[in-house]
Structure formats: structure tokens, C-alpha cells
N, C-alpha and C. Protein backbone atom coordinates (compact mmCIF):
# COMPACT_ATOMS: atom_id res chain seq x y z
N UNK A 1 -50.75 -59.58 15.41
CA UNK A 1 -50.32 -60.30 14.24
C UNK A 1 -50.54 -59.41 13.02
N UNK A 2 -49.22 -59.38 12.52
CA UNK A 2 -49.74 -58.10 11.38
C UNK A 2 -49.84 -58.74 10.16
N UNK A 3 -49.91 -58.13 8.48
CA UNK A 3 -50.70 -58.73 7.23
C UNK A 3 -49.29 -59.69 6.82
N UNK A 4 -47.71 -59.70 7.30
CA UNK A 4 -47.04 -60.48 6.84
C UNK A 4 -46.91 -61.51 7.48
N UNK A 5 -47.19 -61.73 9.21
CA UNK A 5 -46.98 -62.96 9.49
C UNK A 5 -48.41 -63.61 8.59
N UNK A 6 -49.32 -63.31 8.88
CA UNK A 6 -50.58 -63.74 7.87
C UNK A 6 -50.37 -64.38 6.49
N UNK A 7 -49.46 -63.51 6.02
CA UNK A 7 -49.55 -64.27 4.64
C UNK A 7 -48.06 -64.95 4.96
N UNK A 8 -47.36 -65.61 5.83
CA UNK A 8 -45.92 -66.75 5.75
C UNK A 8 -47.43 -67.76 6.18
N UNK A 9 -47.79 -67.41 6.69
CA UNK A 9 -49.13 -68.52 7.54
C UNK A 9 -49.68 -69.48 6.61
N UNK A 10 -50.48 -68.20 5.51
CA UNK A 10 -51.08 -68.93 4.71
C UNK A 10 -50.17 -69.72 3.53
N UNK A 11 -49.45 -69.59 3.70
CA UNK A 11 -48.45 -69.96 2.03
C UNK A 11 -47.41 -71.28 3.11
N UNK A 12 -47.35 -71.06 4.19
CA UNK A 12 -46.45 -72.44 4.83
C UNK A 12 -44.84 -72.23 5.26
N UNK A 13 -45.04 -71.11 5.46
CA UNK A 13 -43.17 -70.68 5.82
C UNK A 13 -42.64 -69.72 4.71
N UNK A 14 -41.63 -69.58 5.10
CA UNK A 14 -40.83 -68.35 4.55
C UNK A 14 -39.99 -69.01 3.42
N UNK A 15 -40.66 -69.46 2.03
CA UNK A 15 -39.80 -70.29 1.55
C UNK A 15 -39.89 -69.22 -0.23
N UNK A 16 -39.94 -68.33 0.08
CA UNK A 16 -40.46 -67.37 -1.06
C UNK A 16 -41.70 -67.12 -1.76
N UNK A 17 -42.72 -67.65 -1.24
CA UNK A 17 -43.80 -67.47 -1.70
C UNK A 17 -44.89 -65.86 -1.23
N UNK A 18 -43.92 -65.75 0.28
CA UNK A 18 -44.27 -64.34 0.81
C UNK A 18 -43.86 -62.66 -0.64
N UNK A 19 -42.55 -63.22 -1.06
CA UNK A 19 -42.17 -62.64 -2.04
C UNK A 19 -43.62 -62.19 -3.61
N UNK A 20 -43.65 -64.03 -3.58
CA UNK A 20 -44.66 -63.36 -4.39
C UNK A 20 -45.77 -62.86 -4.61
N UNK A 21 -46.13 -63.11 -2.85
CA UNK A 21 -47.30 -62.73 -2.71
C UNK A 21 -47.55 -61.18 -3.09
N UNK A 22 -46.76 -60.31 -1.81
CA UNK A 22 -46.04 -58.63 -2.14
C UNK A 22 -45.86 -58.74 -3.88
N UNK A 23 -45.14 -59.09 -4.79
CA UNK A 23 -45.40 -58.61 -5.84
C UNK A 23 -46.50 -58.69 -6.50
N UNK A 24 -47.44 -59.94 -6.26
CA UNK A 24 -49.04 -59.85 -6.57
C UNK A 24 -49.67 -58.64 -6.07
N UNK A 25 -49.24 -58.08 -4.89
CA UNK A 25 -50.11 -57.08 -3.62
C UNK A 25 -49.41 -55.53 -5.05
N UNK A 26 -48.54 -55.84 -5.62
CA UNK A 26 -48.09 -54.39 -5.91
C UNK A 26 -48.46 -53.97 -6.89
N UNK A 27 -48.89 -55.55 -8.23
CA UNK A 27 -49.55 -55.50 -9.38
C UNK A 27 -50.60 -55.22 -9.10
N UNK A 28 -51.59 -55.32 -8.26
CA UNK A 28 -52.96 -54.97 -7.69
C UNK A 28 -53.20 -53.44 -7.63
N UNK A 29 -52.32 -53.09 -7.00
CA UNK A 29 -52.11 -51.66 -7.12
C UNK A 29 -51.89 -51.10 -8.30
N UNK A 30 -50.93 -51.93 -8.75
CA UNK A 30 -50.40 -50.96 -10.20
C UNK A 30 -51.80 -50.64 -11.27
N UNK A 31 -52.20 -51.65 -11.18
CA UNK A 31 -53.25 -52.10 -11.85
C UNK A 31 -55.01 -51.06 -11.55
N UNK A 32 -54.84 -51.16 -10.34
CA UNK A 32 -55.57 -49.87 -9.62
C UNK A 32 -55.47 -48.04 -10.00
N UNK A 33 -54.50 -47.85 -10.30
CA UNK A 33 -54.11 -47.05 -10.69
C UNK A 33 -54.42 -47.05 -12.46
N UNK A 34 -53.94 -47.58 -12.85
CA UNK A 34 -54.08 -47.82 -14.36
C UNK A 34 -55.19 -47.82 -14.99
N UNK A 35 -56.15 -48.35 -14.55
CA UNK A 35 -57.38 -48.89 -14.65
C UNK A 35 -58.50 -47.38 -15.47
N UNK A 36 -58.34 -46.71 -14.45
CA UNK A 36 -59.30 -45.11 -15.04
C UNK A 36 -58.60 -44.71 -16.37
N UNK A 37 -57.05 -44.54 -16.14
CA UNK A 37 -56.31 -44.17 -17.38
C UNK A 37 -56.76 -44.80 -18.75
N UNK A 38 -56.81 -45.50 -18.53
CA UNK A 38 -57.52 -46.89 -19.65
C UNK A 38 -59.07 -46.92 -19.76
N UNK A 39 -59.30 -46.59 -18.89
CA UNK A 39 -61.17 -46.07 -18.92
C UNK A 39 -61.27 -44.93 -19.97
N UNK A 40 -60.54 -43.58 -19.26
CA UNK A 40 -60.25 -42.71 -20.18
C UNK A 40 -60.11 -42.64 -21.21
N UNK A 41 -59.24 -43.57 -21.56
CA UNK A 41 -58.28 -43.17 -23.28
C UNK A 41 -59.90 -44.04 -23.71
N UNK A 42 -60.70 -45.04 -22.95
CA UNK A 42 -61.73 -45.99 -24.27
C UNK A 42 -62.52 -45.39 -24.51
N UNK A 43 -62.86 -44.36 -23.15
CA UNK A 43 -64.25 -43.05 -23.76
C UNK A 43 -63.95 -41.97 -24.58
N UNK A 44 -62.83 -41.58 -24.27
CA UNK A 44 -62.50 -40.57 -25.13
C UNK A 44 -62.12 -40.86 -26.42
N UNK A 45 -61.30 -42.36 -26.89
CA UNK A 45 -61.41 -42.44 -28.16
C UNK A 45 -62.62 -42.73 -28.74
N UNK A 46 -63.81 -43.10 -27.86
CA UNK A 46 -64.66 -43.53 -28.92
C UNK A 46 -65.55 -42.03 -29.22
N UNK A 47 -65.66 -40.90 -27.97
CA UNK A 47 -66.42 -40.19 -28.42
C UNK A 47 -65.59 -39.40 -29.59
N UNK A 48 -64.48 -39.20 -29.52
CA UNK A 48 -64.06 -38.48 -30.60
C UNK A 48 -63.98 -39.49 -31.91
N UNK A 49 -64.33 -40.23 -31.84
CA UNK A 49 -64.37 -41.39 -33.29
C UNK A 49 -62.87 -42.15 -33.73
N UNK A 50 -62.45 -42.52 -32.72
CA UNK A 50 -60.67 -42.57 -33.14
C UNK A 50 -60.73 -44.20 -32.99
N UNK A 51 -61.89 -44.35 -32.33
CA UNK A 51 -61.63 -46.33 -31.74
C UNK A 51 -62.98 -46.51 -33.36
N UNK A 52 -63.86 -46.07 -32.93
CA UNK A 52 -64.84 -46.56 -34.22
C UNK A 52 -65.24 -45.40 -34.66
N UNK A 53 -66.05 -45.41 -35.96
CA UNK A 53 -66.43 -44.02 -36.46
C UNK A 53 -68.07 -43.95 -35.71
N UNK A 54 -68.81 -44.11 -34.24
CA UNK A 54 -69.85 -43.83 -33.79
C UNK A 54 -70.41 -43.01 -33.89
N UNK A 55 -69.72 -41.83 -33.90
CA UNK A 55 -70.23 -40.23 -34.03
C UNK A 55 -70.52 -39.97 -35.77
N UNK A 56 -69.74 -40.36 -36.68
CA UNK A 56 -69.48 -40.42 -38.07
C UNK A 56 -71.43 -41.15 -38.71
N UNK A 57 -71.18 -42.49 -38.08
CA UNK A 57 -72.13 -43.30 -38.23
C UNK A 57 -73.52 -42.35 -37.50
N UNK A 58 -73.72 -42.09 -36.50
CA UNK A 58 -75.05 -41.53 -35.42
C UNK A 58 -75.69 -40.10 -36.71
N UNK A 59 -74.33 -39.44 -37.11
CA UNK A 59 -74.38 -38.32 -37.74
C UNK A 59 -74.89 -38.74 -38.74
N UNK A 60 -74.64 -39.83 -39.71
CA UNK A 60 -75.16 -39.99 -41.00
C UNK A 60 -76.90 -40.75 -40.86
N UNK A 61 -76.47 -41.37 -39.88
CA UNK A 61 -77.98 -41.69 -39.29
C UNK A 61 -79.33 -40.63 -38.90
N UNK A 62 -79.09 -39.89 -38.04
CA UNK A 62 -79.59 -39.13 -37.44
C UNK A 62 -79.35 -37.34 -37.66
N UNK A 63 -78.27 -37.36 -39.06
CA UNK A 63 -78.18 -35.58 -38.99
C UNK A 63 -79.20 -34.64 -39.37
N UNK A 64 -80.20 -35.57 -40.47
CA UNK A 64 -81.44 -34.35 -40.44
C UNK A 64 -82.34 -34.40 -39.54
N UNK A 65 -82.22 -34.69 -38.27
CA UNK A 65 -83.47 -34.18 -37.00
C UNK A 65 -82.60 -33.44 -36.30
N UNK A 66 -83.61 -32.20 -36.06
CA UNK A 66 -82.94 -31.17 -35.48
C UNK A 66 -83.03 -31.21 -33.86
N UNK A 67 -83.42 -32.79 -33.35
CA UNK A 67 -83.54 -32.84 -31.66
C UNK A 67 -81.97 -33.16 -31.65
N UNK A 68 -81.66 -34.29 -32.80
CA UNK A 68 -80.45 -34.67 -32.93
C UNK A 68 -79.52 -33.49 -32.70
N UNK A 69 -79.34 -32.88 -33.70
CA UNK A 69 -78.45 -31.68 -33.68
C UNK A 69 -78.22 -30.99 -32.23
N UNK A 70 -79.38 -30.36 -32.23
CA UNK A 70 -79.27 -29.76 -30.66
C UNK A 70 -78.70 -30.84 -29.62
N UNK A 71 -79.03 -31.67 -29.33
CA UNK A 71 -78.45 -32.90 -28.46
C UNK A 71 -76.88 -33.15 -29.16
N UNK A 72 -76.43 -33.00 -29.79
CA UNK A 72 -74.91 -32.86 -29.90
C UNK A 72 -74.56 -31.70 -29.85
N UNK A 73 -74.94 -30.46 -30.28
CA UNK A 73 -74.56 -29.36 -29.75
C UNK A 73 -74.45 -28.47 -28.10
N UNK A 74 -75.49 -29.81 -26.88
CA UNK A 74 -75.55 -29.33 -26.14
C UNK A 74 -74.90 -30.06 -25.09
N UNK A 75 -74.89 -31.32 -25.41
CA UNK A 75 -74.24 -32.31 -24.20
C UNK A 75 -72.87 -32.47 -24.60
N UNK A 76 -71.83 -32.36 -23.48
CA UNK A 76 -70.53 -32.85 -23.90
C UNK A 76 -70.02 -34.21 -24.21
N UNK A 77 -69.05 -34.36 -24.61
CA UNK A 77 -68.75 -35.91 -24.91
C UNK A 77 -68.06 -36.16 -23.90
N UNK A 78 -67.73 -36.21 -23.17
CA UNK A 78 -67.24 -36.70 -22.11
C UNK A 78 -67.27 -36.22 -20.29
N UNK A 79 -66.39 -34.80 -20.45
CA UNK A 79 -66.52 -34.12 -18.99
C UNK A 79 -67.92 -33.01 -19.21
N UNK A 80 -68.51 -33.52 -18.36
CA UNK A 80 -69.95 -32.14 -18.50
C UNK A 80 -69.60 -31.08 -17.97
N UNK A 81 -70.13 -30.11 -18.25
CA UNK A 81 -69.66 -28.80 -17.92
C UNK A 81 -70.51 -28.83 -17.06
N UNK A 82 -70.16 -28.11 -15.60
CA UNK A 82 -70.51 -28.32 -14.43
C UNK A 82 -71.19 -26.79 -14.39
N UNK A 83 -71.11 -25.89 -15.41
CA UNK A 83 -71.47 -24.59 -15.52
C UNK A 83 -72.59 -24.34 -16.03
N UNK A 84 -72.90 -25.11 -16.79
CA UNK A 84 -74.19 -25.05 -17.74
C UNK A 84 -75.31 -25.51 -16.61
N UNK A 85 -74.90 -26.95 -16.26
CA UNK A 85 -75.74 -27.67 -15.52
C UNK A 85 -76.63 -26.41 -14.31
N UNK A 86 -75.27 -25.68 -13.79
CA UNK A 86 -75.59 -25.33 -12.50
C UNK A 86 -76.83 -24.30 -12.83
N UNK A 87 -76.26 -23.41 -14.15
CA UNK A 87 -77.20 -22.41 -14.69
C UNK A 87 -79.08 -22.91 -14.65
N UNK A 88 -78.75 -24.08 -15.67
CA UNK A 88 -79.81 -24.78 -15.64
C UNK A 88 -80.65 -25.00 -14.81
N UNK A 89 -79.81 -25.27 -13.57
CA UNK A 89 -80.62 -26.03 -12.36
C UNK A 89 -80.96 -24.67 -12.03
N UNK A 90 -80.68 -23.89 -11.67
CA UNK A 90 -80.49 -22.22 -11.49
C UNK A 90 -82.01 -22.28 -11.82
N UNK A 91 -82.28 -22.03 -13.20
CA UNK A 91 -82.98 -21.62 -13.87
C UNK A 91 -84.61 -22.20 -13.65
N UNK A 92 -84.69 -23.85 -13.34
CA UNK A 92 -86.15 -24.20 -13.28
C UNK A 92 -86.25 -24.09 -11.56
N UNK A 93 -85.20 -23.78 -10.89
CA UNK A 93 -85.49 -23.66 -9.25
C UNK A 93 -85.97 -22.16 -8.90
N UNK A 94 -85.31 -21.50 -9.81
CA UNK A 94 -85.36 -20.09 -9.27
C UNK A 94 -86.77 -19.31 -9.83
N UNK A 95 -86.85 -18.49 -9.36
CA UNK A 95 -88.28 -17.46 -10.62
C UNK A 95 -87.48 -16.10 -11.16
N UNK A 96 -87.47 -16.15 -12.83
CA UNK A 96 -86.36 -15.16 -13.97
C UNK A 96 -87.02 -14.16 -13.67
């Protein structure tokens, strides 16, 4: 018994409701897909300050400590650099 006799089963016959089921099954997907894209654009506008001014605000808050500074000069806003990290890790595993 495969997933379409299943769903005429559950819905009571072939009276179009199988129809909408498949277009529910495709919005699911669509939606699946979409979903990160839209993750994306909310992190990235906010770290670059385009959704709110956070960075604008943190900066006027926090620009004369210099842990501050360094901590924005060193962490990325979004994709980490997978290069630095590795160095790093490099660095307290290994003996310089």
C-alpha cells in the first residue's frame, strides 16, 4: 500500500481532496526550502544593521572598551572563518 492509496483512505475516496492534499505535501516543501533563505536574509540584515541599528546601538554603548573592540574586530558576523579557528585550535594543541 503506497503514501496515495493512504491518503484517498484517510480523506474518504477520490473526491478531490487527494488533490489537495499533494498541494499541501508541495507547500511543505516549498516552504522547506525557503525557510534558511529567510533565516539568512534575518541574520544578515540584522548583523549588518539594515533590520535595526544593533551594531550602531552596541557601538555607542560599548565603543570605549577595548575587549569590545577587539571582539568585533575578531569574530565574524555571520559565516566564521573556518581558517582562523583552525589556526587557533592549531595553536593551544600544538607546542610554537
Amino acid at each position: 500500500m503506497n503514501s496515495d492509496s493512504l491518503l484517498e483512505i484517510q480523506s474518504g475516496g477520490n473526491d478531490g481532496s487527494t488533490f489537495l492534499a499533494n498541494l499541501w505535501g508541495s507547500r511543505r516543501l516549498a516552504l522547506a526550502f525557503l525557510s534558511p533563505l529567510f533565516l539568512w536574509t534575518l541574520f544578515s540584515g540584522q548583523a549588518n544593521g539594515s533590520i535595526t541599528n544593533a551594531v550602531e546601538m552596541a557601538t555607542k554603548r560599548y565603543g570605549k572598551d577595548p575587549a569590545f573592540n577587539e571582539y568585533v574586530e575578531t569574530v565574524p558576523k555571520i559565516v566564521p572563518n573556518i581558517f582562523r579557528w583552525l589556526k587557533q585550535l592549531a595553536k593551544g594543541l600544538l607546542p610554537v
